[in-house]
Protein backbone atom coordinates (compact mmCIF):
# COMPACT_ATOMS: atom_id res chain seq x y z
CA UNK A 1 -3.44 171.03 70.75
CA UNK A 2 -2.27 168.18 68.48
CA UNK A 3 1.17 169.36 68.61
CA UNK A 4 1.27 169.26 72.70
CA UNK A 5 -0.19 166.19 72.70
CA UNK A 6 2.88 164.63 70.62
CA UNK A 7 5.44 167.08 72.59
CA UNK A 8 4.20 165.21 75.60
CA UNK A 9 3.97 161.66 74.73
CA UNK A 10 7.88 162.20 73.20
CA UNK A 11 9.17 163.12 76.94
CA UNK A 12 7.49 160.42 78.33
CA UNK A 13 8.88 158.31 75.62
CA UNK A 14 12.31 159.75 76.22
CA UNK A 15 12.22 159.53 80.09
CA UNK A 16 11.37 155.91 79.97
CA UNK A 17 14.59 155.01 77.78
CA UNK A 18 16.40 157.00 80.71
CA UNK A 19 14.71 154.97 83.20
CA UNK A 20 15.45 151.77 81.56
CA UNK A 21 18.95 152.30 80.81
CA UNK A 22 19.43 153.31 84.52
CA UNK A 23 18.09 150.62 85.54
CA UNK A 24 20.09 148.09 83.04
CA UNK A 25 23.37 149.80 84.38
CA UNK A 26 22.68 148.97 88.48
CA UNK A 27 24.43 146.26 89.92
CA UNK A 28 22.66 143.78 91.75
CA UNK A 29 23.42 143.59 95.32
CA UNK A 30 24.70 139.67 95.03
CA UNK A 31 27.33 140.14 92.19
CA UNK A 32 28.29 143.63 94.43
CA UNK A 33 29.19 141.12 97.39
CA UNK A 34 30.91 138.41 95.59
CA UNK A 35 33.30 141.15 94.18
CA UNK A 36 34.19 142.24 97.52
CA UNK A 37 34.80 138.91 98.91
CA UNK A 38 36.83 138.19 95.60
CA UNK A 39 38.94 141.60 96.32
CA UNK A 40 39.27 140.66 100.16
CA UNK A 41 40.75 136.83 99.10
CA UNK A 42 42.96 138.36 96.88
CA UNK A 43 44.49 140.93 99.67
CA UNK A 44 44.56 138.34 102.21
CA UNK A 45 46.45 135.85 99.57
CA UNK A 46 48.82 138.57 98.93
CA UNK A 47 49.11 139.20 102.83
CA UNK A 48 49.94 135.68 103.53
CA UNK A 49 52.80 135.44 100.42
CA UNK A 50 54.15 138.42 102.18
CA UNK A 51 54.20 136.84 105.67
CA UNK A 52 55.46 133.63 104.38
CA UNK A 53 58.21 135.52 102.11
CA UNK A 54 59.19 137.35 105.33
CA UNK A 55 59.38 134.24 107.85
CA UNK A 56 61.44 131.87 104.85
CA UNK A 57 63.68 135.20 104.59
CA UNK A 58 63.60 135.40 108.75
CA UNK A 59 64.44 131.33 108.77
CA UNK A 60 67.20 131.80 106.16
CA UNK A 61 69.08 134.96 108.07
CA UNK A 62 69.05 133.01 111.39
CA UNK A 63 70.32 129.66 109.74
CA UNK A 64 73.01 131.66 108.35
CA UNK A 65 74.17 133.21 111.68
CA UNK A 66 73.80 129.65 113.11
CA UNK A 67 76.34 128.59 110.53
CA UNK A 68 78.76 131.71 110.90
CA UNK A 69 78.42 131.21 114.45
CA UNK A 70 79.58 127.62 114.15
CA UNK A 71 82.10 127.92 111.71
CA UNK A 72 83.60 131.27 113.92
CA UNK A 73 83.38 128.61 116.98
CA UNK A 74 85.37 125.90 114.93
CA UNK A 75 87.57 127.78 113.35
CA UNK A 76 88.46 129.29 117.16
CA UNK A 77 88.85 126.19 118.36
CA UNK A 78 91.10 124.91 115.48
CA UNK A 79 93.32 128.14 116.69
CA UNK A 80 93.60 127.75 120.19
CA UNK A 81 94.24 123.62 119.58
CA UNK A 82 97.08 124.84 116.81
CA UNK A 83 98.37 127.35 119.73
CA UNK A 84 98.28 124.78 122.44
CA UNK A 85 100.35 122.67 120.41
CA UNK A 86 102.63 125.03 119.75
CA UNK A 87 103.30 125.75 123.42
CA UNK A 88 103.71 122.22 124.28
CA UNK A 89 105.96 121.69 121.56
CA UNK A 90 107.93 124.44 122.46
CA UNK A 91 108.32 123.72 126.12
CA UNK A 92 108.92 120.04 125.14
CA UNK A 93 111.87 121.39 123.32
CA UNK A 94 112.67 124.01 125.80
CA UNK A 95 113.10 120.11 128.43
CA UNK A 96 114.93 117.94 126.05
CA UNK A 97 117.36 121.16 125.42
CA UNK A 98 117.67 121.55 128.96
CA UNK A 99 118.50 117.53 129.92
CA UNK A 100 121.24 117.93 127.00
CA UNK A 101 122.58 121.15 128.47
CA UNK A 102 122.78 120.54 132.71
CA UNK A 103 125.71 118.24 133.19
CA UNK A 104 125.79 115.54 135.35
CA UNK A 105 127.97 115.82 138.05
CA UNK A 106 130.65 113.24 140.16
CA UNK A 107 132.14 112.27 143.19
CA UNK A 108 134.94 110.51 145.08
CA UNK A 109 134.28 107.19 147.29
CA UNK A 110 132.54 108.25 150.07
CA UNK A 111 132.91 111.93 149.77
CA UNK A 112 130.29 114.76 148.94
CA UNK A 113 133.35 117.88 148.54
CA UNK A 114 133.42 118.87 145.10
CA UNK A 115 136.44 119.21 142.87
CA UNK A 116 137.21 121.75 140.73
CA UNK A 117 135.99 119.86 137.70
CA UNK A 118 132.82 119.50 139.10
CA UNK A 119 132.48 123.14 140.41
CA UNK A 120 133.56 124.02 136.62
CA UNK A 121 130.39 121.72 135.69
CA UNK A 122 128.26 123.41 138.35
CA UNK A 123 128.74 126.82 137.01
CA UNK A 124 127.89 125.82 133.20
CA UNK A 125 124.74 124.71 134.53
CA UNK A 126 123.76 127.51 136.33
CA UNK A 127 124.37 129.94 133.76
CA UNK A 128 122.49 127.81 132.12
CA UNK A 129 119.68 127.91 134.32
CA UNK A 130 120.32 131.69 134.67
CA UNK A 131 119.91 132.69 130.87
CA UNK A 132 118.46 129.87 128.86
CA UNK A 133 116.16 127.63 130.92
CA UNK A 134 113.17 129.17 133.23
CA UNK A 135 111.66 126.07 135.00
CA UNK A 136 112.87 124.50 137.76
CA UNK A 137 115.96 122.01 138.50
CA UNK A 138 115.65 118.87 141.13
CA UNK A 139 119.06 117.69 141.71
CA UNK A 140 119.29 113.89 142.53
CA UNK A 141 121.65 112.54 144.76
CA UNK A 142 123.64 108.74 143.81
CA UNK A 143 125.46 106.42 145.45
CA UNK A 144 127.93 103.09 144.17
CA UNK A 145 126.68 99.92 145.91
CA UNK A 146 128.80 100.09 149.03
CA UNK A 147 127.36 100.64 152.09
CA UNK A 148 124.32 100.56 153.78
CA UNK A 149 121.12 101.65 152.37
CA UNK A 150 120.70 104.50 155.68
CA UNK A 151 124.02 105.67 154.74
CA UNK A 152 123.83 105.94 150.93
CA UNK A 153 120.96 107.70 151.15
CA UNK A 154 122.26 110.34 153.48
CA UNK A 155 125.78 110.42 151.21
CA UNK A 156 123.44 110.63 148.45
CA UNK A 157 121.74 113.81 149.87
CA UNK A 158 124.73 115.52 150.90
CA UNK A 159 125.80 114.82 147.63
CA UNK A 160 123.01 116.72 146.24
CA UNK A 161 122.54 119.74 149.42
CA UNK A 162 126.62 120.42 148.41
CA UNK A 163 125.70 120.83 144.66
CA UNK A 164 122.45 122.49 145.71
CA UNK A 165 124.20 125.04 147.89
CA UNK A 166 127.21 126.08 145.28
CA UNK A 167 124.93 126.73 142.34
CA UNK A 168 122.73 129.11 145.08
CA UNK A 169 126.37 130.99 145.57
CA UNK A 170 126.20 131.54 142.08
CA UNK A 171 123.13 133.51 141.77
CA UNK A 172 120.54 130.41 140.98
CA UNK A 173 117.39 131.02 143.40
CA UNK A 174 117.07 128.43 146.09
CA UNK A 175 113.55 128.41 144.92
CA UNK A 176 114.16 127.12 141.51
CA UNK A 177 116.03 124.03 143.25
CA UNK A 178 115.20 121.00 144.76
CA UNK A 179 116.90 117.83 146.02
CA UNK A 180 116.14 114.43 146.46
CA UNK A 181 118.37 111.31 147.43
CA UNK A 182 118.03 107.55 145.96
CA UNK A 183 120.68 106.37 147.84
CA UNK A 184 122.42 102.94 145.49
CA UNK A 185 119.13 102.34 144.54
CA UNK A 186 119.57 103.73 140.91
CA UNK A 187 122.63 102.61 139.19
CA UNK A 188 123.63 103.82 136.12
CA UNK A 189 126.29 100.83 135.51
CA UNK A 190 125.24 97.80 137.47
CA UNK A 191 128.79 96.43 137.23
CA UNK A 192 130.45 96.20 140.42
CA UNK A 193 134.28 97.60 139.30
CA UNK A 194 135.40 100.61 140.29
CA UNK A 195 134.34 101.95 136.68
CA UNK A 196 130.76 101.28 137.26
CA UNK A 197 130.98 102.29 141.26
CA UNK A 198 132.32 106.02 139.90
CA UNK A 199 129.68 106.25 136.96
CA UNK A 200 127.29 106.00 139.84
CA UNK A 201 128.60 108.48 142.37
CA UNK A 202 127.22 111.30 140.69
CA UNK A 203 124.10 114.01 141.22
CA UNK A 204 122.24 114.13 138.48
CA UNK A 205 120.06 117.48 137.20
CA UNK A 206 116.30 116.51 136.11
CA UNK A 207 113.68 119.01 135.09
CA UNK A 208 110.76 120.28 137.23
CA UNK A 209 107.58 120.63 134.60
């Protein structure tokens, strides 16, 4: 009887030391809370790094296609100004080559009938026109100082129509020509000899841009 008395009172001993220690190993609901929240700041701290790594990477990428775009744009720009100068430089050429090369051409006192000089001038300057020069030709008709200004400038554009109409015989299209007549009212030689009167029965070739 003794010995169940002891058997008991050592269980109940024994199952409060379980109880206790149970009870020493629960969390309390407050500290369970405040390590969620600290767990949920963390995450969302991490979340926001994340966001703000991606939008400075986002800002970076489109700054750099800003700049690529630019420096594509400028670099374009430089090219087509480089090629634009080229051209003109080229056609300036092509115009200074062609003053130099299309002859002027002259004329007896009151006459517009070419010689044979001038016919050997005439075809120089179309082959000219015909292999080297593309543009367009105005052919200016002159007169010395003699004479009315009404009849100079009709000499004058004879002159020119004569000239005109032999360089269409030799294959020159009447398309690429032009005339115009000044009459005596640009001299080359304002003397009034007979030197400076033939210096300034002439037609002159002038380029068509």
């Amino acid at each position: 009887m003794r010995n169940n008395f002891f058997r008991v009172l050592l269980l109940l001993s024994i199952g409060l030391f379980l109880v206790s220690g149970c009870a020493k190993d629960q969390v309390k609901p407050d500290e369970g809370i405040a390590a969620d929240k600290k767990v949920t700041s963390a995450s969302s701290q991490n979340q926001a790094a994340i966001d703000k790594a991606a939008a400075d990477k986002a800002a970076a990428d489109r700054a750099a296609a800003e700049k690529a775009a630019a420096d594509k744009a400028a670099a374009d720009k430089a090219a087509a100004d480089r090629a634009a100068a080229e051209k003109l430089a080229a056609e300036q050429a092509a115009l200074e080559a062609a003053k130099s090369q299309l002859k002027t051409i002259y004329f007896d006192y009151d006459s517009y009938i070419l010689s044979q000089a001038e016919r050997d001038t005439l075809f120089s300057n179309a082959e000219y026109i015909l292999k080297k020069y593309k543009g367009k030709v105005k052919l200016e008709g002159h007169c010395d100082e003699r004479g009315s200004d009404e009849y100079n400038l009709a000499l004058g554009e004879n002159r020119a129509k004569t000239a005109m109409n032999y360089l269409i015989t030799l294959g020159v299209p009447a398309e690429r020509l032009s005339i115009i007549s000044y009459g005596k009212e640009k001299p080359v030689d304002s003397g009034h000899t007979e030197e400076a009167w033939a210096k300034n029965r002439r037609v002159e070739f002038t380029i068509v841009k």
